[in-house]
C-alpha atoms as a PDB file:
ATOM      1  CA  UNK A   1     173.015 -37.165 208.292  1.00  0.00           C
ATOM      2  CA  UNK A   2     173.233 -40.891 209.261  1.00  0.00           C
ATOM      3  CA  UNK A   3     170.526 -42.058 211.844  1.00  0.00           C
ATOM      4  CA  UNK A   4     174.138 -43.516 214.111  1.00  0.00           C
ATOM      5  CA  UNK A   5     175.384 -40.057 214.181  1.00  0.00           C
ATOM      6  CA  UNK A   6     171.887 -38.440 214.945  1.00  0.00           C
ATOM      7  CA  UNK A   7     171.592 -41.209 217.724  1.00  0.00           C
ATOM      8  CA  UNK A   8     175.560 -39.661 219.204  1.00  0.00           C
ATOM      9  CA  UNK A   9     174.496 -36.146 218.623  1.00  0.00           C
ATOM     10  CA  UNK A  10     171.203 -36.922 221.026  1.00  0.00           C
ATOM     11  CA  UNK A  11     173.110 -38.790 223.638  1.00  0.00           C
ATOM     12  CA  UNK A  12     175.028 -35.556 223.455  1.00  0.00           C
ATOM     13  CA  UNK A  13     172.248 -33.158 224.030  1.00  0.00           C
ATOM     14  CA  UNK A  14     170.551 -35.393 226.564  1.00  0.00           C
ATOM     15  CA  UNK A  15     173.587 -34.961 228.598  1.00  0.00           C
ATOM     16  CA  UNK A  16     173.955 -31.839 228.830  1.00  0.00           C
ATOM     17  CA  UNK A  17     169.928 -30.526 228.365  1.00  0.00           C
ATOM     18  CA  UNK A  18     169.179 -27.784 227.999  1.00  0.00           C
ATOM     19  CA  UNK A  19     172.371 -25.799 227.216  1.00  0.00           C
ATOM     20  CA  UNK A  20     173.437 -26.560 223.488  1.00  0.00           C
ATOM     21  CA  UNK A  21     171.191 -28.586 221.712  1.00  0.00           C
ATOM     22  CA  UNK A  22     171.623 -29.863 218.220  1.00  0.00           C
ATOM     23  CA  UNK A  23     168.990 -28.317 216.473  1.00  0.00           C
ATOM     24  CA  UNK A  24     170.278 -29.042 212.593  1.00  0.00           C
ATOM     25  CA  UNK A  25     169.557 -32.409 213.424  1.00  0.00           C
ATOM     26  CA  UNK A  26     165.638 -31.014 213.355  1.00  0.00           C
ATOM     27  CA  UNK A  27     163.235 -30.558 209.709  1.00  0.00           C
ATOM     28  CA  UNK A  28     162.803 -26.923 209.609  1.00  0.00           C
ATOM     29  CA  UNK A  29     159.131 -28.425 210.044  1.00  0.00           C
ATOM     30  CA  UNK A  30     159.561 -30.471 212.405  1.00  0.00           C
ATOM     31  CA  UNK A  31     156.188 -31.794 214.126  1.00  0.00           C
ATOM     32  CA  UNK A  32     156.699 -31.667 217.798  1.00  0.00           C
ATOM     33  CA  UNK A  33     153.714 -33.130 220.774  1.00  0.00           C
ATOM     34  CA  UNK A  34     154.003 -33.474 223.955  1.00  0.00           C
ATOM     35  CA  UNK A  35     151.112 -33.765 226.967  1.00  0.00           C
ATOM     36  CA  UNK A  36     151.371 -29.718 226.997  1.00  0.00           C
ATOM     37  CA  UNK A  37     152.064 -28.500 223.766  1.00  0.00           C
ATOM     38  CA  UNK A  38     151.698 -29.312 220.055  1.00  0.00           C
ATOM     39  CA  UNK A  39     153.488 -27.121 217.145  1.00  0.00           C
ATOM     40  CA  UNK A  40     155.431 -27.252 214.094  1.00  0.00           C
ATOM     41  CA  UNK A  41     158.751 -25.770 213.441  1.00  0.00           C
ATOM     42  CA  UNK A  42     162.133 -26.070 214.996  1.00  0.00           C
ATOM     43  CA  UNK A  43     162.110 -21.869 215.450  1.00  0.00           C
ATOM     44  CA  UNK A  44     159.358 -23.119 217.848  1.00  0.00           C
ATOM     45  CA  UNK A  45     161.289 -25.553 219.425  1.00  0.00           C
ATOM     46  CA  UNK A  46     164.141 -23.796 220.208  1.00  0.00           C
ATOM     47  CA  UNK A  47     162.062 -21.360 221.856  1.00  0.00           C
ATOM     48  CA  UNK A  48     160.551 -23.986 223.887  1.00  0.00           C
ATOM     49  CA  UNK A  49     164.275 -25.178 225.376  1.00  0.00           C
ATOM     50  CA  UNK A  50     164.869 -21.245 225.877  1.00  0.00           C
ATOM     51  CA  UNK A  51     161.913 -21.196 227.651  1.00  0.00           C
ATOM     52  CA  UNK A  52     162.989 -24.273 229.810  1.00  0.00           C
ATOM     53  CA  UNK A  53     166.830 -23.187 229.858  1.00  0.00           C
ATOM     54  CA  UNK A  54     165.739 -19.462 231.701  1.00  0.00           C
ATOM     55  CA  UNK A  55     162.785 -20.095 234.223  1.00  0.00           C
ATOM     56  CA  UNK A  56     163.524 -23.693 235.119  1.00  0.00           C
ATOM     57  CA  UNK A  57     166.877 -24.065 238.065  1.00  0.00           C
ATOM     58  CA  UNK A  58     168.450 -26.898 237.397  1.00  0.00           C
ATOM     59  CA  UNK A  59     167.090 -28.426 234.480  1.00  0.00           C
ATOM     60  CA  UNK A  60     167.913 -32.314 233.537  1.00  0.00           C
ATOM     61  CA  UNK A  61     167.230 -34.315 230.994  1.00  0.00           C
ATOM     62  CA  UNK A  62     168.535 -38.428 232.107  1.00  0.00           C
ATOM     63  CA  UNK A  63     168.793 -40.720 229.471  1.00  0.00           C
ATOM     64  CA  UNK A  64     167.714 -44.456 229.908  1.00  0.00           C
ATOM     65  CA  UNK A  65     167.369 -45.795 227.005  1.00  0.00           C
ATOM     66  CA  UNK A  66     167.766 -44.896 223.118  1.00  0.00           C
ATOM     67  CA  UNK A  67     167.336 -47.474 220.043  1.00  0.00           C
ATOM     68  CA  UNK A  68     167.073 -46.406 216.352  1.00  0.00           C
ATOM     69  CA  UNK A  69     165.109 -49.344 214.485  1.00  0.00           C
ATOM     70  CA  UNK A  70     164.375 -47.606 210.421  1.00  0.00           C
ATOM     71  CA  UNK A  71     163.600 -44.599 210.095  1.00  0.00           C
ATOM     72  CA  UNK A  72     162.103 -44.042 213.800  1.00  0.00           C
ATOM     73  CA  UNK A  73     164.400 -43.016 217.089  1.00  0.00           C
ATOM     74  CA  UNK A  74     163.031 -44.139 220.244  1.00  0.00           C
ATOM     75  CA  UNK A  75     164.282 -42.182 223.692  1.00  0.00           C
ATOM     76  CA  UNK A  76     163.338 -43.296 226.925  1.00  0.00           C
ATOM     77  CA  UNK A  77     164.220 -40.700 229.749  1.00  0.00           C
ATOM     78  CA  UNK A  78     163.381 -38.765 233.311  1.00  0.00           C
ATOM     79  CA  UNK A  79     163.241 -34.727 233.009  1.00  0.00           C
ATOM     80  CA  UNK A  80     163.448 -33.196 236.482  1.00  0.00           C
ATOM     81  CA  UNK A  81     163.593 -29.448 237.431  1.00  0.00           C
ATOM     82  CA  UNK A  82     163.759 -27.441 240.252  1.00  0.00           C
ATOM     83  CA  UNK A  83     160.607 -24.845 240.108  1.00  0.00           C
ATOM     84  CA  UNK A  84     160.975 -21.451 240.758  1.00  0.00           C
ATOM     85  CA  UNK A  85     158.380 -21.190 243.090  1.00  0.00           C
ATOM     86  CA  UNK A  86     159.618 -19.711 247.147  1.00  0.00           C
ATOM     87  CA  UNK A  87     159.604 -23.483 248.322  1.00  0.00           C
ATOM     88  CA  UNK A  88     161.665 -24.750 245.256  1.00  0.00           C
ATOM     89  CA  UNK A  89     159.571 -27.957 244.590  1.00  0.00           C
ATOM     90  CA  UNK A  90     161.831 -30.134 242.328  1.00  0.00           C
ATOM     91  CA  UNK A  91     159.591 -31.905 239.764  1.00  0.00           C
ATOM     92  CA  UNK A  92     160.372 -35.226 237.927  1.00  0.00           C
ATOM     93  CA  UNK A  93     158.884 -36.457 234.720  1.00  0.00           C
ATOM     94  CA  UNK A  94     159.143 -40.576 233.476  1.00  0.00           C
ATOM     95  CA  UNK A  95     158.669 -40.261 230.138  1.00  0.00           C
ATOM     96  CA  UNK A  96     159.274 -41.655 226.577  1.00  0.00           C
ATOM     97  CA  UNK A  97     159.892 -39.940 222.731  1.00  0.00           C
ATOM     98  CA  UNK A  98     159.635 -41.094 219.442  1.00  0.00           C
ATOM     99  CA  UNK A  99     161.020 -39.367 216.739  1.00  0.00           C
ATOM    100  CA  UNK A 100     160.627 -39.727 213.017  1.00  0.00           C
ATOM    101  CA  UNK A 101     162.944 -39.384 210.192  1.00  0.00           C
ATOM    102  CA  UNK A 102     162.370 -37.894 206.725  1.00  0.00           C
ATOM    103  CA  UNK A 103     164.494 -38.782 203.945  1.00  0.00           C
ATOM    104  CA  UNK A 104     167.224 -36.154 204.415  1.00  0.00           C
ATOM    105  CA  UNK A 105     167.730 -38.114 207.853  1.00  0.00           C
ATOM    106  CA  UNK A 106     166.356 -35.084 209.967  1.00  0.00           C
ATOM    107  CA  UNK A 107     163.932 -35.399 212.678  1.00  0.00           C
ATOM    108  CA  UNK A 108     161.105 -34.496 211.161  1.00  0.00           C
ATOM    109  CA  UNK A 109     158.597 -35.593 213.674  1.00  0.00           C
ATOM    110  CA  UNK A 110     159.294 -35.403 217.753  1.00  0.00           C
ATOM    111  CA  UNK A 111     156.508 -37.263 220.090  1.00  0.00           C
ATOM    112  CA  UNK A 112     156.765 -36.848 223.596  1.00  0.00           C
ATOM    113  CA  UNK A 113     155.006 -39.124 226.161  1.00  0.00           C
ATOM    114  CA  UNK A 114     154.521 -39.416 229.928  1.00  0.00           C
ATOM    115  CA  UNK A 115     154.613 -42.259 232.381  1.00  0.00           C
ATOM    116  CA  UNK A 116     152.784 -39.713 234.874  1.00  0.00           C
ATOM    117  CA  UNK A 117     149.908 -37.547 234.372  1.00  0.00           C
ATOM    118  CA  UNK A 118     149.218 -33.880 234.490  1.00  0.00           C
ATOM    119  CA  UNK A 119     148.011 -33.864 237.338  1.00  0.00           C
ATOM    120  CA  UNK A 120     150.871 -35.998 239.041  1.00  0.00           C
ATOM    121  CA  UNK A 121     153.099 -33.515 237.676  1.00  0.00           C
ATOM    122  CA  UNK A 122     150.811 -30.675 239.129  1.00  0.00           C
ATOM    123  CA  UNK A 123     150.791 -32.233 242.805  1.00  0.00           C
ATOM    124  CA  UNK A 124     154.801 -32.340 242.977  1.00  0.00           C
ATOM    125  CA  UNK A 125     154.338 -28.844 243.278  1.00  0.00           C
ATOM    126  CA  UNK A 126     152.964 -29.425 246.566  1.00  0.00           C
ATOM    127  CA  UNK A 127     155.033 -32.201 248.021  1.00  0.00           C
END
């Protein structure tokens, strides 16, 4: 797959997060890391968006910025959720990913990273 239509396709999935995501555009291996988790596979990561798509209300994923420069993809986005907690706190995470491509032109590696820390995303629970 080109790296222009990979860059469409994620536009596409960033818009509508979590429901249908693209995941041929992933390396059966892919690497993914992110401030919470750190695996390999894209049976993993599909999981992960399940996991996202059922207990999370709400769920969205707001693109800012994307640029492709080589062979490396470079998002840079807000995910906010409502949590299903009785006072419904709705959480918001700055963030940024950069995602490698292997030679087939799938994402073969997927780096998540956070303008906030942990524990700023742990004390939205509480405001």
């Amino acid at each position: 797959m080109l790296a222009d239509s990979i860059v469409e396709t994620l536009k596409a999935d960033y818009a509508r997060f979590p429901q249908e995501q693209s995941y041929g555009i992933y390396a059966e291996d892919v690497y993914f890391q992110d401030p919470m988790n750190q695996f390999r596979g894209v049976k993993k990561y599909r999981e992960m968006i399940g996991f996202i798509e059922r207990w999370f209300k709400n769920p969205q994923l707001d693109l800012k910025t994307i640029e492709q420069e080589g062979n490396c993809i470079t998002t840079r986005w807000t995910l906010a959720w409502t949590t299903p907690l009785p006072w419904q706190p709705r959480v918001a995470i700055p963030g940024w990913t950069e995602m490698q491509l292997n030679e087939q032109g799938q994402i073969c590696s997927h780096i998540d990273h956070w303008d906030i820390s942990k524990w700023a995303v742990a004390k939205q629970l509480w405001s």
